[in-house]
Protein backbone atom coordinates (compact mmCIF):
# COMPACT_ATOMS: atom_id res chain seq x y z
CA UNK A 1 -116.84 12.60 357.58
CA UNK A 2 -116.47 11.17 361.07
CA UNK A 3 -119.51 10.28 362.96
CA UNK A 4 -120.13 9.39 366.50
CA UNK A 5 -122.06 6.26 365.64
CA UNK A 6 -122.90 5.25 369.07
CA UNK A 7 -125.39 8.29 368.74
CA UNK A 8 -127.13 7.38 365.92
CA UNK A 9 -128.19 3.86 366.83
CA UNK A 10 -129.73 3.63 370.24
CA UNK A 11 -131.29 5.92 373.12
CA UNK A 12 -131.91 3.98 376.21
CA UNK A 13 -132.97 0.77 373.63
CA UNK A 14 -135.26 2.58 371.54
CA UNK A 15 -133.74 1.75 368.28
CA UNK A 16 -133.20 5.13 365.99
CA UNK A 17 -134.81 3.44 362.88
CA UNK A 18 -137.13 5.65 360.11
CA UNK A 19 -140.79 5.01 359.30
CA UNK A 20 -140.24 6.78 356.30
CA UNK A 21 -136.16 5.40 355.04
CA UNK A 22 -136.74 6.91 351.68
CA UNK A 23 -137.94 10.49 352.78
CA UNK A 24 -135.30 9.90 355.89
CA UNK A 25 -132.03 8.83 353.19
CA UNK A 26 -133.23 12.25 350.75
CA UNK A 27 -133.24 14.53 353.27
CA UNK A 28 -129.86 13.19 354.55
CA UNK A 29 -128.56 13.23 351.22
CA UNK A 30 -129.47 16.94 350.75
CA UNK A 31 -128.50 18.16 353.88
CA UNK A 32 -124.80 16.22 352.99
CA UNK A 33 -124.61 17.15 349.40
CA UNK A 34 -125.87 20.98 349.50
CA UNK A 35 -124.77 21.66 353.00
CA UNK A 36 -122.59 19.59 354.57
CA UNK A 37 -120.22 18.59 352.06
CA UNK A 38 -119.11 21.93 350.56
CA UNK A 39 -117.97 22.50 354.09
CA UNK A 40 -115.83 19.75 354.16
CA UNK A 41 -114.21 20.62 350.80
CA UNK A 42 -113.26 23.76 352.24
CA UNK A 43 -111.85 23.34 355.73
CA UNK A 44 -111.57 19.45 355.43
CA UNK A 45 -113.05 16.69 357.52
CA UNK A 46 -116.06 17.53 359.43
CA UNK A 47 -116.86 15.32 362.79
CA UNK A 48 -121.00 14.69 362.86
CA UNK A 49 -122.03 14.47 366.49
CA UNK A 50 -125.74 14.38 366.17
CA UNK A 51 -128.35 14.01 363.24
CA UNK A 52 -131.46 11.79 362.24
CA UNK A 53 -133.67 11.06 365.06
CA UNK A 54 -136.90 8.77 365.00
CA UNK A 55 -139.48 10.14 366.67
CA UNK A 56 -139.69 7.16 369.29
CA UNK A 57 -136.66 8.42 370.43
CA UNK A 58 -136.89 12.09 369.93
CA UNK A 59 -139.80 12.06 372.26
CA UNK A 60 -137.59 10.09 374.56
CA UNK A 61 -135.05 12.72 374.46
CA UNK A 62 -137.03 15.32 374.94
CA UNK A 63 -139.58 13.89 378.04
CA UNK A 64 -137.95 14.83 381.76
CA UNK A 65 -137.26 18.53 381.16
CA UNK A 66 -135.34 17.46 377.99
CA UNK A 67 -132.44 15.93 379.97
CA UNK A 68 -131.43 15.41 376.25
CA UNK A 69 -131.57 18.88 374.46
CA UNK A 70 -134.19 17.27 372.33
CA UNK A 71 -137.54 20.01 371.56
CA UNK A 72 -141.11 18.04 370.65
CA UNK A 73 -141.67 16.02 367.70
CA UNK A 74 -144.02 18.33 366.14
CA UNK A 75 -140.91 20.90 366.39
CA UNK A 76 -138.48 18.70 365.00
CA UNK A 77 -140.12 17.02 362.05
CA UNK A 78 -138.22 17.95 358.82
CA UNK A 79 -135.41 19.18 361.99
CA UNK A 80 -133.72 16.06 363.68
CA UNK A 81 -136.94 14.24 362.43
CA UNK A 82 -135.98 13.66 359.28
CA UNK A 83 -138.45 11.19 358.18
CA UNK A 84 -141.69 13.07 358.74
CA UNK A 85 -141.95 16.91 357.01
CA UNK A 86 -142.44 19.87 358.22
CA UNK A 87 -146.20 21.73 358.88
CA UNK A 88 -146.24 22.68 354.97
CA UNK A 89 -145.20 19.54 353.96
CA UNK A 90 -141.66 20.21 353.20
CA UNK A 91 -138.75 17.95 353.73
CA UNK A 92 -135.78 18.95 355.68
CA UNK A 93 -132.84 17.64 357.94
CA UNK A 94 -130.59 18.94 360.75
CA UNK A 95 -126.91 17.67 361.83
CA UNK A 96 -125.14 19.26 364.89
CA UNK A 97 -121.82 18.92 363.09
CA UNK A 98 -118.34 19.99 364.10
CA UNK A 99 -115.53 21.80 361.67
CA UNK A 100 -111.77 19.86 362.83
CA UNK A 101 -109.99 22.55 361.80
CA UNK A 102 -111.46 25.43 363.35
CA UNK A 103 -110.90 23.54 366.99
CA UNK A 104 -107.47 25.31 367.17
CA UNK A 105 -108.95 28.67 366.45
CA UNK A 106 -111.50 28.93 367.76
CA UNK A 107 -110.02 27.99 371.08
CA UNK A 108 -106.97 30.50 370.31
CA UNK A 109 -109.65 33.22 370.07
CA UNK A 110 -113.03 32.41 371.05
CA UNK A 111 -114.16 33.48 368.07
CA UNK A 112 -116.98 31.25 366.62
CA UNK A 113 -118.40 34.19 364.23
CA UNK A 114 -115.10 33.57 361.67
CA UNK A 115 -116.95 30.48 360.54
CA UNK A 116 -120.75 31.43 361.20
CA UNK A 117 -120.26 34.78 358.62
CA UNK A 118 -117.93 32.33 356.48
CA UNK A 119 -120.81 29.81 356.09
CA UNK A 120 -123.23 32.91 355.90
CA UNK A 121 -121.28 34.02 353.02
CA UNK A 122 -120.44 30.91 351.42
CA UNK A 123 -123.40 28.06 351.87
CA UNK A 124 -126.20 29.31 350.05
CA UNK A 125 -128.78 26.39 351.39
CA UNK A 126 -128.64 26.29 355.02
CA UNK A 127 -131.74 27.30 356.88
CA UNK A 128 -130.37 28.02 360.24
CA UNK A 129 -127.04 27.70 362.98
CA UNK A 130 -127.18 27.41 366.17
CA UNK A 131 -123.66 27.72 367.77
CA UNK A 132 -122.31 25.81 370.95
CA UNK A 133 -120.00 25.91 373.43
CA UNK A 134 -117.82 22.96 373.31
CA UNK A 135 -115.25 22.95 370.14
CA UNK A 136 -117.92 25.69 368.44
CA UNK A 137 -120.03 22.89 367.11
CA UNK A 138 -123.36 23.79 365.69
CA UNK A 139 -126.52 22.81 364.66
CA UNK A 140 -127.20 23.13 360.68
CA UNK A 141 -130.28 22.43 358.49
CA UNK A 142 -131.10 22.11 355.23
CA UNK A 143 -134.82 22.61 354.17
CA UNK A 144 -136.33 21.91 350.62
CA UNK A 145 -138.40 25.35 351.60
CA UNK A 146 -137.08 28.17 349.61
CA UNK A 147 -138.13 30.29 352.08
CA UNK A 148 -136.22 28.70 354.83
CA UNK A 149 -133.00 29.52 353.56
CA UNK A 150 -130.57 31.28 355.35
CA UNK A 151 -132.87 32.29 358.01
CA UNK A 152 -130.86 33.08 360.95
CA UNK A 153 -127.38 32.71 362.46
CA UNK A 154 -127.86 32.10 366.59
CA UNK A 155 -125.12 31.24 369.08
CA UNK A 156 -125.22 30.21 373.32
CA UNK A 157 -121.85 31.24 372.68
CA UNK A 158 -121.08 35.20 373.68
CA UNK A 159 -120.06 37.03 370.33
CA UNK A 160 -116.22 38.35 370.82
CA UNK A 161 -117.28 41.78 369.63
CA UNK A 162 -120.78 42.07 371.53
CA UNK A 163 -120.02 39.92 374.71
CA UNK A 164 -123.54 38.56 374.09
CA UNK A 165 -125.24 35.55 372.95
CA UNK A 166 -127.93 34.98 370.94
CA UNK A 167 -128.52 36.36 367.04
CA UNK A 168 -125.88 37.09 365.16
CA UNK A 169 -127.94 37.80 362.03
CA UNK A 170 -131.22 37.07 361.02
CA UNK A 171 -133.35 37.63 357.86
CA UNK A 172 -133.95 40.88 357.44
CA UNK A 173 -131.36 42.67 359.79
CA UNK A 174 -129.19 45.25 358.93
CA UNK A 175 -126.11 42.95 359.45
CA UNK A 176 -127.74 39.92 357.13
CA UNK A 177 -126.45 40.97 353.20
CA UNK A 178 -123.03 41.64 351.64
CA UNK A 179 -119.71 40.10 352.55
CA UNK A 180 -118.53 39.60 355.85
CA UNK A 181 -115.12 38.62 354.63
CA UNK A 182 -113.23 41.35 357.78
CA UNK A 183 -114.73 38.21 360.35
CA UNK A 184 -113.04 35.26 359.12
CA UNK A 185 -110.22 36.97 356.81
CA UNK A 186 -108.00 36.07 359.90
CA UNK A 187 -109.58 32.17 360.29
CA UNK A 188 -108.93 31.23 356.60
CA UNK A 189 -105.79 33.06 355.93
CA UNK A 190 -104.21 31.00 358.97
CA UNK A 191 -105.99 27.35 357.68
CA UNK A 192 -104.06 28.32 354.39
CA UNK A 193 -100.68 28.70 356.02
């Protein structure tokens, strides 16, 4: 994996250091192992643009009408925050993460859903997307949960078939089970080629 190191270190001097390493390093390691790495064995190396946050610098990011996309702390613990759990006690991560290979395509088509429904279809312990702009990179979680799993699919990006942003599936729509191999048929058919 490729990461943008400069990220994780520093935010205007605050250092980005856990009060809790050990809960910090197995929340990492779960996000990477059950999340993050079985998308890298499919579509190769994955570039990590964002992930652990302390809360010193979380709050940072998000004082001054969030100049740095950054939500509270209370809304990011077991999120970016991965050293403090959630409200139930559960631990959890977040890495905004982006897939090299799908650059080309996605730019060639616009399409970001081929590899939202592929990750829908393939990931089984990711607890939510949300989809951006630039090169389709995305925010994905990991929460130790089981009810957080797979809980929705959202995108700032306008869905090629809809025109519209937002949900692309959520628990409980209509759109959520089965196999939505006809969306990324196209994507992985041309990575194999």
């Amino acid at each position: 994996m490729i990461f943008y190191t400069q990220k994780f270190l520093f935010l205007e001097g605050i250092p980005n250091i856990p009060d809790n390493p050990d809960l910090a390093i197995a929340s990492g390691k779960s996000l990477c192992e059950q999340v993050l790495e079985p998308i890298q064995q499919a579509f190769g190396r994955i570039s990590i643009r964002s992930g652990y946050r302390s809360s010193a610098v979380n709050a940072k990011g998000a004082e001054k009408k969030n100049q740095y996309n950054c939500t509270s702390n209370a809304s990011n613990y077991a999120v970016h925050i991965w050293d403090v759990p959630d409200a139930q006690g559960y631990m959890g991560a977040t890495a905004c993460i982006i897939v090299n290979s799908f650059i080309d395509y996605y730019e060639k088509t616009a399409d970001w859903t081929a590899l939202a429904w592929w990750i829908h279809d393939h990931i089984d312990y990711y607890n939510a997307i949300t989809f951006f702009p630039k090169y389709a990179a995305f925010n994905i979680g990991w929460s130790e949960n089981p009810e957080c799993r797979k809980l929705y699919i959202y995108s700032y990006i306008p869905n090629p078939c809809t025109g519209k942003k937002g949900y692309l599936t959520r628990l409980g729509a209509e759109n959520y089970l089965g196999s939505h191999e006809q969306f990324y048929e196209e994507f992985t058919t041309r990575l194999g080629d």
